[in-house]
PDB file of N, CA and C in Angstrom:
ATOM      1  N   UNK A   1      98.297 150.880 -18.492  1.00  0.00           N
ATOM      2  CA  UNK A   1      99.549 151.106 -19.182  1.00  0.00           C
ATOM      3  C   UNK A   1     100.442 151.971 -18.314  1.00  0.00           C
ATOM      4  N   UNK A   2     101.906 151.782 -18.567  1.00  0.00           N
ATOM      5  CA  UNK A   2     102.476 152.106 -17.549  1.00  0.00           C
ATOM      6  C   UNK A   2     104.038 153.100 -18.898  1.00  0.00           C
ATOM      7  N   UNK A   3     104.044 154.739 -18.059  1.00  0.00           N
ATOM      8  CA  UNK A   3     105.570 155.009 -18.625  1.00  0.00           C
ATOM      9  C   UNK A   3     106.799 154.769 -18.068  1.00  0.00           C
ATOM     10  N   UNK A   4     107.894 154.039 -18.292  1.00  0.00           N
ATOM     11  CA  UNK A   4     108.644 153.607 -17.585  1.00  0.00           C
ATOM     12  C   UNK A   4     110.010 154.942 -17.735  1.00  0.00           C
ATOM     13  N   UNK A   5     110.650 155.755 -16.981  1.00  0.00           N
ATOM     14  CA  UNK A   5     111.466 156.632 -16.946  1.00  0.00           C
ATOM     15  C   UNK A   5     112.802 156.432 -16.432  1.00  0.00           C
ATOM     16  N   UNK A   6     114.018 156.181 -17.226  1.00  0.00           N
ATOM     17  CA  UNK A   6     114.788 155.610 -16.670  1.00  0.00           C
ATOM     18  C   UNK A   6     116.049 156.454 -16.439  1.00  0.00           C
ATOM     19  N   UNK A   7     117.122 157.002 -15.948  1.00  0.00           N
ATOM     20  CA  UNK A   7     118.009 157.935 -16.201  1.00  0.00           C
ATOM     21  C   UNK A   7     119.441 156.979 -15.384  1.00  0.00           C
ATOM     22  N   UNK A   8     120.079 156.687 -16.672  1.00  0.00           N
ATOM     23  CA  UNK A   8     121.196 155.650 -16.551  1.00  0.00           C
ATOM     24  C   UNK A   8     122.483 156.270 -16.954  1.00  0.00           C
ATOM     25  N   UNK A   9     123.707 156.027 -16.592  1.00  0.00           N
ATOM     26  CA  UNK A   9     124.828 155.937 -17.237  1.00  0.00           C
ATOM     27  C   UNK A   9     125.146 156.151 -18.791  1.00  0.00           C
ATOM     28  N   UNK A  10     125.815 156.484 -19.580  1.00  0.00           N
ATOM     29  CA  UNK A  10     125.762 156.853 -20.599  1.00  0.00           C
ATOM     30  C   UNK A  10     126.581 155.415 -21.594  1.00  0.00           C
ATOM     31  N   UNK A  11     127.224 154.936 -20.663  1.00  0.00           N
ATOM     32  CA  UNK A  11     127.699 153.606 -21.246  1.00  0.00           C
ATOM     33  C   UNK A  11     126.888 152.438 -21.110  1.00  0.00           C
ATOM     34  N   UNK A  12     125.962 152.405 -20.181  1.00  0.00           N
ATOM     35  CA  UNK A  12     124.863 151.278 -19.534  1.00  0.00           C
ATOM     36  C   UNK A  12     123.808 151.347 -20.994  1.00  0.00           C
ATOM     37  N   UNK A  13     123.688 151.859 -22.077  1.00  0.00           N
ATOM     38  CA  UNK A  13     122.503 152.495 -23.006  1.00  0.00           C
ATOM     39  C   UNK A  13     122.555 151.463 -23.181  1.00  0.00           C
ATOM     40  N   UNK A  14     123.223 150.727 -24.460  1.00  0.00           N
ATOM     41  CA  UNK A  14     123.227 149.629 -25.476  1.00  0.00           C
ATOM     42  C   UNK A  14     122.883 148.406 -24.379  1.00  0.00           C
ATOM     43  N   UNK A  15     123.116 148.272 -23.053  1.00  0.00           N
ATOM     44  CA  UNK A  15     122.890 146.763 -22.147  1.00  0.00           C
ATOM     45  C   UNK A  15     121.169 146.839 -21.778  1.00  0.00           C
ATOM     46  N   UNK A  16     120.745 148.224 -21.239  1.00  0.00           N
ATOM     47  CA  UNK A  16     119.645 148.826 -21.162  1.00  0.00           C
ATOM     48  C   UNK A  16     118.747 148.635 -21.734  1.00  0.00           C
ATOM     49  N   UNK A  17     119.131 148.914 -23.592  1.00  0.00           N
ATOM     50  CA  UNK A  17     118.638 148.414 -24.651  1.00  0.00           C
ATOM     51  C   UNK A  17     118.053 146.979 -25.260  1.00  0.00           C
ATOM     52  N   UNK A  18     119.263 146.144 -25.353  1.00  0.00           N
ATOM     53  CA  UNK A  18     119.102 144.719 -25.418  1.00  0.00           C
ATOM     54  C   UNK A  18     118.254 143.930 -24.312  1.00  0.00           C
ATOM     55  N   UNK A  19     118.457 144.523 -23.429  1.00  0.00           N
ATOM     56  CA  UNK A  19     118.168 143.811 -22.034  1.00  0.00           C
ATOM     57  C   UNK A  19     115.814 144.129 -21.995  1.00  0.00           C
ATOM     58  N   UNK A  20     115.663 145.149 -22.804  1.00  0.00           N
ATOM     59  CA  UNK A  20     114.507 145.664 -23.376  1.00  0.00           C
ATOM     60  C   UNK A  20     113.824 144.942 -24.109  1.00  0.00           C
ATOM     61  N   UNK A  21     114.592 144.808 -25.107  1.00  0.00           N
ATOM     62  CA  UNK A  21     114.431 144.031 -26.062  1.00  0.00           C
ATOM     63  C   UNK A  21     113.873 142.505 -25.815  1.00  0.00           C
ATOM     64  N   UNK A  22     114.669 141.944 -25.224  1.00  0.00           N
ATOM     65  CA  UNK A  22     114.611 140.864 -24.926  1.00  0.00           C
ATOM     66  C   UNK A  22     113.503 140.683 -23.917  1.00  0.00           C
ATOM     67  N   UNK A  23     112.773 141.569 -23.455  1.00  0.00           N
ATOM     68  CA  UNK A  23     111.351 141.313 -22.719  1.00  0.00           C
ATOM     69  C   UNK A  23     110.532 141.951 -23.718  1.00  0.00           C
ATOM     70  N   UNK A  24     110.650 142.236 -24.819  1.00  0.00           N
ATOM     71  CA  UNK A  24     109.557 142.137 -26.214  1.00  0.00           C
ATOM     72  C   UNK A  24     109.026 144.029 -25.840  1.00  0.00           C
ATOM     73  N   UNK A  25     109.483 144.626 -25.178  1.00  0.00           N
ATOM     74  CA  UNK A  25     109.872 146.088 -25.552  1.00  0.00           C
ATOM     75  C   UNK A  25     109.969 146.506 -27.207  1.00  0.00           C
ATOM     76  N   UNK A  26     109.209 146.801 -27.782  1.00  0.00           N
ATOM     77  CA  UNK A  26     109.165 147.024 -29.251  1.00  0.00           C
ATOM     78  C   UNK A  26     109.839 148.607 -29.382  1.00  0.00           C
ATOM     79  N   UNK A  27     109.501 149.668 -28.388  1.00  0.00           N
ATOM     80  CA  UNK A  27     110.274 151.168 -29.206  1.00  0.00           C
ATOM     81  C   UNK A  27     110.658 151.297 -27.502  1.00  0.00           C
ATOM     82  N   UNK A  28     111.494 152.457 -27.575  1.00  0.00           N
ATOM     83  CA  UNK A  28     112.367 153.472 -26.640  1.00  0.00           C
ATOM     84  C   UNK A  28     112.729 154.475 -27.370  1.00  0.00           C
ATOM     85  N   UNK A  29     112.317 155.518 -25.912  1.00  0.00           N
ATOM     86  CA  UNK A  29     113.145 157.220 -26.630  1.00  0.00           C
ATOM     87  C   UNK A  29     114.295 156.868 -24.880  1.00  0.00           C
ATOM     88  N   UNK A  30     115.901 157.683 -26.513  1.00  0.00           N
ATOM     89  CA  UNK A  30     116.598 157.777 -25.316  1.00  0.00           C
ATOM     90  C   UNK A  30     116.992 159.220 -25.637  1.00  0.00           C
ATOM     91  N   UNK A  31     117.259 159.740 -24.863  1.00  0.00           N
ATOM     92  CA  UNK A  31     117.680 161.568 -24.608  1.00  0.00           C
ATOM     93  C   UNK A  31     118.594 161.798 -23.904  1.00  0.00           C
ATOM     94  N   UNK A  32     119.223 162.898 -24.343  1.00  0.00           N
ATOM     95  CA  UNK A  32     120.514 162.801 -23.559  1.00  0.00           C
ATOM     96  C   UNK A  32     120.434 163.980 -22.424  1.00  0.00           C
ATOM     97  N   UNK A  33     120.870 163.716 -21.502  1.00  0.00           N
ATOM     98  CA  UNK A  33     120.057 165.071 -20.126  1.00  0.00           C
ATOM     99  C   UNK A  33     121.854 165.267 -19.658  1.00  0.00           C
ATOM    100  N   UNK A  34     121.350 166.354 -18.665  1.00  0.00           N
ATOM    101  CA  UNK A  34     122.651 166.399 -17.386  1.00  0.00           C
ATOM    102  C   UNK A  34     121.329 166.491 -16.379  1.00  0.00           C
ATOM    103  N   UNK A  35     122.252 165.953 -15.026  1.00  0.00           N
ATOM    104  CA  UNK A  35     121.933 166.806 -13.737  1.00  0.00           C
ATOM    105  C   UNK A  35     122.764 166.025 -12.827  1.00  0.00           C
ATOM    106  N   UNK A  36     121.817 165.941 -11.525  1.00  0.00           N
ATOM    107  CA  UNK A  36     122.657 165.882 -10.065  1.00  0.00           C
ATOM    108  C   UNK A  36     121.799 164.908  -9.177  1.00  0.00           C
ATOM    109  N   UNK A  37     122.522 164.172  -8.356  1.00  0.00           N
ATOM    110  CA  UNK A  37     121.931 163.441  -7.253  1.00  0.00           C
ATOM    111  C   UNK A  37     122.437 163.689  -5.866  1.00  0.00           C
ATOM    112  N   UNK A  38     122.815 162.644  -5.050  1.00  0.00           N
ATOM    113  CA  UNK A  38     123.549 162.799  -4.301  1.00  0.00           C
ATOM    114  C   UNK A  38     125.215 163.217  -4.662  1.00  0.00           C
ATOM    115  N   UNK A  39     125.363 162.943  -5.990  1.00  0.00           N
ATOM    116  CA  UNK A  39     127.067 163.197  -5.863  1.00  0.00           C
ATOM    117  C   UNK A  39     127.062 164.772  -6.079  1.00  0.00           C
ATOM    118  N   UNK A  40     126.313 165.689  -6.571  1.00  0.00           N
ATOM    119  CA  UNK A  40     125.923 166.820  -6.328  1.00  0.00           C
ATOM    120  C   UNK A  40     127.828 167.346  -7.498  1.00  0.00           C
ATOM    121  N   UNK A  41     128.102 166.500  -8.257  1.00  0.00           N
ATOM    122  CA  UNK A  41     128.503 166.951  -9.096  1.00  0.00           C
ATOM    123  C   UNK A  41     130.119 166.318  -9.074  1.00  0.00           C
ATOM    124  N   UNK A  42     131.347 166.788 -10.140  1.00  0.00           N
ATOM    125  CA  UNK A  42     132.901 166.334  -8.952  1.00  0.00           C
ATOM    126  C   UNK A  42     133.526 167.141 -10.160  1.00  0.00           C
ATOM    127  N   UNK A  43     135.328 166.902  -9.467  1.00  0.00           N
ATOM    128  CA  UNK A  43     136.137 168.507 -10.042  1.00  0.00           C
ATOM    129  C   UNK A  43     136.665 167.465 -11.315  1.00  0.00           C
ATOM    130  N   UNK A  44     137.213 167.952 -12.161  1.00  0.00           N
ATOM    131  CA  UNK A  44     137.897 168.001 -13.172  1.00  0.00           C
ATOM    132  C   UNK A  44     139.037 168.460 -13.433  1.00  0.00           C
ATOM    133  N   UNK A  45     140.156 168.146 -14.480  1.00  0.00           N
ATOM    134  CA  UNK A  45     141.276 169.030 -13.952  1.00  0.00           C
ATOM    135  C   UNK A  45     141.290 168.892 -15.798  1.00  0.00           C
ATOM    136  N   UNK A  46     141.164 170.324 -16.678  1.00  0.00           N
ATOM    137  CA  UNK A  46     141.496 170.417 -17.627  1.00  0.00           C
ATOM    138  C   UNK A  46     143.006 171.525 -18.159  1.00  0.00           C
ATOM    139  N   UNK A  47     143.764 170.755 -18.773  1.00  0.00           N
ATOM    140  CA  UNK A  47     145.006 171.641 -19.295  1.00  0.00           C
ATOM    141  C   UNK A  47     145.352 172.127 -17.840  1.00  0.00           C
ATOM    142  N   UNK A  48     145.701 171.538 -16.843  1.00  0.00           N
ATOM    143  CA  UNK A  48     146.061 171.986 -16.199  1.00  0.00           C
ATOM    144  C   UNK A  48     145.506 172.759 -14.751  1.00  0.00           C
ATOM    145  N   UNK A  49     144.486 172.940 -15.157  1.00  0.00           N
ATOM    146  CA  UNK A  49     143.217 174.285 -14.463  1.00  0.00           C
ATOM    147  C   UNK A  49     141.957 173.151 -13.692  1.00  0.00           C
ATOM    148  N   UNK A  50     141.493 173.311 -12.288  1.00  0.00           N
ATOM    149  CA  UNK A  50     140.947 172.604 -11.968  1.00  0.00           C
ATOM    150  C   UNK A  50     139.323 173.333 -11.912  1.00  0.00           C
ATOM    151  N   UNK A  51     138.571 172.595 -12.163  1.00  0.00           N
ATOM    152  CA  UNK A  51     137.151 173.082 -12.377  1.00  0.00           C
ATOM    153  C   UNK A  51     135.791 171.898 -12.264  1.00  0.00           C
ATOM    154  N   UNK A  52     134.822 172.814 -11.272  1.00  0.00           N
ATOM    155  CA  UNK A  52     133.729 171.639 -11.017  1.00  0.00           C
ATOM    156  C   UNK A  52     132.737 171.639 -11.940  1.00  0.00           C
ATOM    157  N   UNK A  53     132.501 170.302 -12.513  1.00  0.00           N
ATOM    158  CA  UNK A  53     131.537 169.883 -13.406  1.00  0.00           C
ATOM    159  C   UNK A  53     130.038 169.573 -12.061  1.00  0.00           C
ATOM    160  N   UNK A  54     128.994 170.525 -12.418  1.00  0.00           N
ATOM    161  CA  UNK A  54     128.224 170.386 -11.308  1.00  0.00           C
ATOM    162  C   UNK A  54     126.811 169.697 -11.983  1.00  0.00           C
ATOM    163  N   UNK A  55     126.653 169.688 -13.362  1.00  0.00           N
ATOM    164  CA  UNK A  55     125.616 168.547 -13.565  1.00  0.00           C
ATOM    165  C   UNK A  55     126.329 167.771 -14.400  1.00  0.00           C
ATOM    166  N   UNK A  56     126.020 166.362 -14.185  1.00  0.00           N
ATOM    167  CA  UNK A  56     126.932 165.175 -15.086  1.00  0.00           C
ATOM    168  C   UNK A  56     126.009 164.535 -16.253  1.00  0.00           C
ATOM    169  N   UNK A  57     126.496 164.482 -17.454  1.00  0.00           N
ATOM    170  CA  UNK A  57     125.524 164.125 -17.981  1.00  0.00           C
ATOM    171  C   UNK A  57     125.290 162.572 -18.063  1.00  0.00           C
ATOM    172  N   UNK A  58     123.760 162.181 -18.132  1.00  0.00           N
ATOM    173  CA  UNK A  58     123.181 160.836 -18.135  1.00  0.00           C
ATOM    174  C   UNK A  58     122.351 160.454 -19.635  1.00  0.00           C
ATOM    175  N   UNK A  59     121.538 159.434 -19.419  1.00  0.00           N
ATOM    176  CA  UNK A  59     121.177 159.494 -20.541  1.00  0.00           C
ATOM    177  C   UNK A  59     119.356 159.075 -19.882  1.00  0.00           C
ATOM    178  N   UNK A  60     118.375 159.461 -20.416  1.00  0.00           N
ATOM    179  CA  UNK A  60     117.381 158.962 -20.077  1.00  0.00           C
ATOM    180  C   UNK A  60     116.625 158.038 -21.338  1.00  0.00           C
ATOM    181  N   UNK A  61     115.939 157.448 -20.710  1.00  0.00           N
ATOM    182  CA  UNK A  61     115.174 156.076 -21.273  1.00  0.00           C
ATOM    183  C   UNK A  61     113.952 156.101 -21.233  1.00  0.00           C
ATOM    184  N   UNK A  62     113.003 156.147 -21.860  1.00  0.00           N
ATOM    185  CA  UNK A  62     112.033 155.950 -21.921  1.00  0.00           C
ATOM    186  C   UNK A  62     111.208 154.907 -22.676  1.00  0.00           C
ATOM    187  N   UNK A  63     110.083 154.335 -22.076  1.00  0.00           N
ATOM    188  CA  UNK A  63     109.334 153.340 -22.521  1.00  0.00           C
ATOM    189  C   UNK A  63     107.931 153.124 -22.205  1.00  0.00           C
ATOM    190  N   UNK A  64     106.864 152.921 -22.909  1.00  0.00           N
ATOM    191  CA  UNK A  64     105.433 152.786 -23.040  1.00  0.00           C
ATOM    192  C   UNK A  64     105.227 151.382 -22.457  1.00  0.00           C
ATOM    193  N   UNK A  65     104.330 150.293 -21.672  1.00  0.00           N
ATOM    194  CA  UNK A  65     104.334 149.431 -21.799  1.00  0.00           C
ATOM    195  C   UNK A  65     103.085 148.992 -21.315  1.00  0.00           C
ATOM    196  N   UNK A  66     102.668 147.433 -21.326  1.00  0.00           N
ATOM    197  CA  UNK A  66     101.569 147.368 -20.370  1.00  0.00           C
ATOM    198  C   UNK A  66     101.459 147.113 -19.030  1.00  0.00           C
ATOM    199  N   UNK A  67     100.633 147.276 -18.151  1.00  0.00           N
ATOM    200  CA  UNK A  67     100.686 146.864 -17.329  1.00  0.00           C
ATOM    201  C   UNK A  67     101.433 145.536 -16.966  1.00  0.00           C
ATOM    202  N   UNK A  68     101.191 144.136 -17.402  1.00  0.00           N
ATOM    203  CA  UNK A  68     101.427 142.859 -16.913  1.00  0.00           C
ATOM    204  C   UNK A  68     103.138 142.969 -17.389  1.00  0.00           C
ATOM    205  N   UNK A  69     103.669 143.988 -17.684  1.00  0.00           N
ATOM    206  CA  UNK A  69     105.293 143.487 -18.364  1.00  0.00           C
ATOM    207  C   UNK A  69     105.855 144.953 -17.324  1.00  0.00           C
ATOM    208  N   UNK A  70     105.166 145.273 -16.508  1.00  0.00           N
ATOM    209  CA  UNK A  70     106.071 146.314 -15.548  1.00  0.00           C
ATOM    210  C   UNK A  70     106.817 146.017 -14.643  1.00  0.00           C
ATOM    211  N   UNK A  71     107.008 144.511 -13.887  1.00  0.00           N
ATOM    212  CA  UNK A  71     107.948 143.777 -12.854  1.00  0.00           C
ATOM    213  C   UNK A  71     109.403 143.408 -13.556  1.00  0.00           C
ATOM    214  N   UNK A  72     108.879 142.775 -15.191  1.00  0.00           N
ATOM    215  CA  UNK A  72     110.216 142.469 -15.954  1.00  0.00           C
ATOM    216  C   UNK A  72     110.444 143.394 -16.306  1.00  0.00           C
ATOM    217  N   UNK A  73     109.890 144.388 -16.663  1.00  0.00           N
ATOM    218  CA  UNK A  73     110.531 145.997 -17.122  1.00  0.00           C
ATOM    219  C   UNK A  73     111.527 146.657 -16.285  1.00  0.00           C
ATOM    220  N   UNK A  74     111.287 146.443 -15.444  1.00  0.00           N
ATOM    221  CA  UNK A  74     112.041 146.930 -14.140  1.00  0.00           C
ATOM    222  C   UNK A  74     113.230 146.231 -13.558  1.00  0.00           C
ATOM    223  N   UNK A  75     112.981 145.168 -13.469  1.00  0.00           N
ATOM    224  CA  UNK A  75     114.327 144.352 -13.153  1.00  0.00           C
ATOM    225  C   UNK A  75     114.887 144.235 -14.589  1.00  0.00           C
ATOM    226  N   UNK A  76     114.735 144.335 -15.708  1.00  0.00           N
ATOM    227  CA  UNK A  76     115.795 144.566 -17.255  1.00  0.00           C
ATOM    228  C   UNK A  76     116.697 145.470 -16.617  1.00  0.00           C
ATOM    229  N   UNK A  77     115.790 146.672 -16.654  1.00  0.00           N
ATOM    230  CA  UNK A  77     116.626 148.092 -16.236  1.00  0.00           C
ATOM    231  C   UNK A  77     117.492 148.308 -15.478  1.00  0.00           C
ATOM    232  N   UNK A  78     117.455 147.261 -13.909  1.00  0.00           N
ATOM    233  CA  UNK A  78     118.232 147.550 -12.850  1.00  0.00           C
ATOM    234  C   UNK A  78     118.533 146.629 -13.152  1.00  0.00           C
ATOM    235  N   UNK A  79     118.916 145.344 -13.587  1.00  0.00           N
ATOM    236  CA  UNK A  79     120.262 144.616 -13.937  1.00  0.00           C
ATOM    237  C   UNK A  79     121.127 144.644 -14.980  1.00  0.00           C
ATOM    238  N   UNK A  80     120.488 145.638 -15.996  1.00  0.00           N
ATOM    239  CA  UNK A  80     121.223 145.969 -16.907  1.00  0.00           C
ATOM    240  C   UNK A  80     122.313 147.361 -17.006  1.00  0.00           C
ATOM    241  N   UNK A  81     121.750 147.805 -15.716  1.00  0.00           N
ATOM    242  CA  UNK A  81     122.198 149.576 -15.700  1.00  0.00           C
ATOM    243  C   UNK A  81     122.836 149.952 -15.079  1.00  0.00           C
ATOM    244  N   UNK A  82     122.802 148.752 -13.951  1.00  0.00           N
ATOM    245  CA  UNK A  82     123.436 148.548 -12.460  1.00  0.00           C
ATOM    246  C   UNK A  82     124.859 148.509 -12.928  1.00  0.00           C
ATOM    247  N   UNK A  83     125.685 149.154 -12.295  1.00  0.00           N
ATOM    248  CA  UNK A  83     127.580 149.129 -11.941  1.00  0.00           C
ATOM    249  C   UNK A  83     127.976 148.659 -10.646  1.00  0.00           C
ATOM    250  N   UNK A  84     126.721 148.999  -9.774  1.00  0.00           N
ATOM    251  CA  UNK A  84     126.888 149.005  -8.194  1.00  0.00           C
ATOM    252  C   UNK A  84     127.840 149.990  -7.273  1.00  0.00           C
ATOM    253  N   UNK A  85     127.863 151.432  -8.407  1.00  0.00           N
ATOM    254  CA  UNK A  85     128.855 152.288  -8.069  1.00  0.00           C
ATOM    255  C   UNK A  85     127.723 153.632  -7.993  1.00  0.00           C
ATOM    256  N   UNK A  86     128.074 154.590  -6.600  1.00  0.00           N
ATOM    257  CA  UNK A  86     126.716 155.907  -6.882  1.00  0.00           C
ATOM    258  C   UNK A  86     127.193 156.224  -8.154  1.00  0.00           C
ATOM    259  N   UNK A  87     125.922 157.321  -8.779  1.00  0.00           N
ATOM    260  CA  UNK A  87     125.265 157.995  -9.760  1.00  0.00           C
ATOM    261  C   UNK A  87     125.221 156.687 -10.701  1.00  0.00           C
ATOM    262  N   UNK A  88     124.691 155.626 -10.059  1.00  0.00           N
ATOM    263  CA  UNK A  88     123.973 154.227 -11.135  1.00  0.00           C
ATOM    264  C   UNK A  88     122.714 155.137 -11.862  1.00  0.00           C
ATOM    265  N   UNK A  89     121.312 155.795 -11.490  1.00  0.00           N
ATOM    266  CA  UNK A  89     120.781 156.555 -11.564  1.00  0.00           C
ATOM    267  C   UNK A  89     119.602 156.243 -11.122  1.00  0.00           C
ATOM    268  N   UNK A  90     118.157 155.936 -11.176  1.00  0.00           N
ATOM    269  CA  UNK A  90     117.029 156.022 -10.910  1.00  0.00           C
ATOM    270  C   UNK A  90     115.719 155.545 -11.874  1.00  0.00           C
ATOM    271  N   UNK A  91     114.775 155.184 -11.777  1.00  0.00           N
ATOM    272  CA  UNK A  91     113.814 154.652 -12.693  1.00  0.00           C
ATOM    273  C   UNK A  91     112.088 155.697 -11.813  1.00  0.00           C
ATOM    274  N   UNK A  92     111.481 155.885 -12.931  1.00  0.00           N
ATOM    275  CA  UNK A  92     110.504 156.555 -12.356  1.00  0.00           C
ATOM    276  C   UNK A  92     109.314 155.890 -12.957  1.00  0.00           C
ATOM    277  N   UNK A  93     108.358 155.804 -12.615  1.00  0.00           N
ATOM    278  CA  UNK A  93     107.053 154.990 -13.207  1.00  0.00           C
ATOM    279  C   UNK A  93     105.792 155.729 -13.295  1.00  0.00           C
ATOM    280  N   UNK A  94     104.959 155.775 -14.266  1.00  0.00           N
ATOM    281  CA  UNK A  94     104.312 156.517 -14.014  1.00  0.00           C
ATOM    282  C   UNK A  94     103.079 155.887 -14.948  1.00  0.00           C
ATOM    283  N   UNK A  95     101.629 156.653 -14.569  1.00  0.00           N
ATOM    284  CA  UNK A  95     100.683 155.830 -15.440  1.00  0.00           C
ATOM    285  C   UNK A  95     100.284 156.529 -16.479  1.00  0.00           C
ATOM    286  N   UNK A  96     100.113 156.362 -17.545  1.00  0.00           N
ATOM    287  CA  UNK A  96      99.398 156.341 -18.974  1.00  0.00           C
ATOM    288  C   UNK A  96      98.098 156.131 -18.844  1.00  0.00           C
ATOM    289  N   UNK A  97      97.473 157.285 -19.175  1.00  0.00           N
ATOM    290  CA  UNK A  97      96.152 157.408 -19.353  1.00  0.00           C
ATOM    291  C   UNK A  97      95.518 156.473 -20.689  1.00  0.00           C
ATOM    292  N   UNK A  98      96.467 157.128 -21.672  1.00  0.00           N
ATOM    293  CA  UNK A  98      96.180 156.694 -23.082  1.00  0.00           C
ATOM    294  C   UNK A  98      97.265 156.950 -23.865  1.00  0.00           C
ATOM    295  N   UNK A  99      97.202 156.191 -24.984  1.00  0.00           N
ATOM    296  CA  UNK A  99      98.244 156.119 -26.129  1.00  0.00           C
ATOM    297  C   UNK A  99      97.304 156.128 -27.757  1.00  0.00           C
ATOM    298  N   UNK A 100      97.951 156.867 -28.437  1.00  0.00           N
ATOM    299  CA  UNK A 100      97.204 156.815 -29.807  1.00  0.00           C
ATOM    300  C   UNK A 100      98.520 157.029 -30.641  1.00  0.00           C
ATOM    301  N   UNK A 101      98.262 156.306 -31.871  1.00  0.00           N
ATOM    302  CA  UNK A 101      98.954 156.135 -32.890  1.00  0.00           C
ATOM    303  C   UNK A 101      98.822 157.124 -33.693  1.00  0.00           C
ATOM    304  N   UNK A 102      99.692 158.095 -33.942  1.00  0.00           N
ATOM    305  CA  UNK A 102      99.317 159.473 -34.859  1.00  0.00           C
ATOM    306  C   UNK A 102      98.729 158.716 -36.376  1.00  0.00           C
ATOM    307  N   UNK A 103      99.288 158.562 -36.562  1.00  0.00           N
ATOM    308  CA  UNK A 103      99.407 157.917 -38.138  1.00  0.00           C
ATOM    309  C   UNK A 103      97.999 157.130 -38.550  1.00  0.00           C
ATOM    310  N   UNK A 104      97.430 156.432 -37.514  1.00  0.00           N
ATOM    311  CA  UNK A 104      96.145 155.826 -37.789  1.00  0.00           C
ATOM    312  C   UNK A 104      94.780 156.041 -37.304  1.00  0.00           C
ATOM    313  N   UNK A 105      95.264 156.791 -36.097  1.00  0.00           N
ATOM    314  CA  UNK A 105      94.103 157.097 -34.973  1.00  0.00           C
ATOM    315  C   UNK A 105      94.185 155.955 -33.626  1.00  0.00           C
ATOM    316  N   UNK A 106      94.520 154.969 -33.995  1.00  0.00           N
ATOM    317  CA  UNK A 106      94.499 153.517 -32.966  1.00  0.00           C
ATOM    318  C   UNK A 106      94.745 154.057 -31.610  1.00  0.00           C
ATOM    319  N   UNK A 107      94.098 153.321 -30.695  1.00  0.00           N
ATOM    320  CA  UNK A 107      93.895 153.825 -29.345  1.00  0.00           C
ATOM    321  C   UNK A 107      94.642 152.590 -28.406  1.00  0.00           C
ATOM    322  N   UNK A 108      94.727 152.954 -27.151  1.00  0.00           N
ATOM    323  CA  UNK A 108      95.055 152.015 -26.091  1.00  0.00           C
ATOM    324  C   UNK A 108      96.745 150.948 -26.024  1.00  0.00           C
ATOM    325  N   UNK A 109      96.057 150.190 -25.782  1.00  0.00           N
ATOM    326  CA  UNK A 109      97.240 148.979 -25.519  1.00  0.00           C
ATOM    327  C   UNK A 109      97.517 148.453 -26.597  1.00  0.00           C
ATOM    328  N   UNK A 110      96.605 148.130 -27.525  1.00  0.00           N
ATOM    329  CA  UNK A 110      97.024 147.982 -28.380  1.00  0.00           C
ATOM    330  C   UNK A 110      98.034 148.557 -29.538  1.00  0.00           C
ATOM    331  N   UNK A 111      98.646 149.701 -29.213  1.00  0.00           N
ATOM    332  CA  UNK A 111      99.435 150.722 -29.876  1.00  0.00           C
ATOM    333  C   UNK A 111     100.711 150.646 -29.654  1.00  0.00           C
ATOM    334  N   UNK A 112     100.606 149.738 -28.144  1.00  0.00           N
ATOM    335  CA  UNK A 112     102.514 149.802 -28.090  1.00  0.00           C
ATOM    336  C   UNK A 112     103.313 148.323 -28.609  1.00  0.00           C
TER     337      UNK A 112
END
């Protein structure tokens, strides 16, 4: 089992979403973060007064899945998230030991 970590655009969510969906993705946590990449932040000009916004906020994505659905998991994400403009954002992968269902006890793959 695989956690899929995604940190996208804040308008890319709902394409992100569907685009999930549609490879039989049953849940997602999305959270709302700031930080920095290479654009390392940019100025703003409020009422007049100019000022640097130095973390931008994104939105992160998260998803449980199995192994055999981690190639389509991945290309959902980057064709759905993609602008083709920097701070698109990043996907991180990581492995799952285990998953349990609070509510029943249920273990494994079978849980997501």
């Amino acid at each position: 089992m695989k956690m899929v970590s995604a940190i996208i655009k804040h308008f890319k969510l709902d394409e992100v979403r569907d685009a999930l969906n549609k490879e039989g993705v049953q849940g997602m946590t999305a959270i709302e973060v700031k930080g920095f990449g290479r654009q390392k932040g940019h100025m703003e000009v409020y009422r007049g007064v100019e000022y640097e916004v130095k973390f931008l906020p994104k939105v992160k994505v998260e998803v449980a899945i199995p192994d055999e659905k981690l190639d389509s998991v991945l290309k959902a994400i980057q064709d759905s998230g993609k602008t083709g403009e920097i701070g698109d954002g990043k996907i991180f992968v990581y492995d799952l030991q285990d998953v349990i269902r609070i509510r029943t006890g249920e273990k494994g793959a079978e849980v997501l």
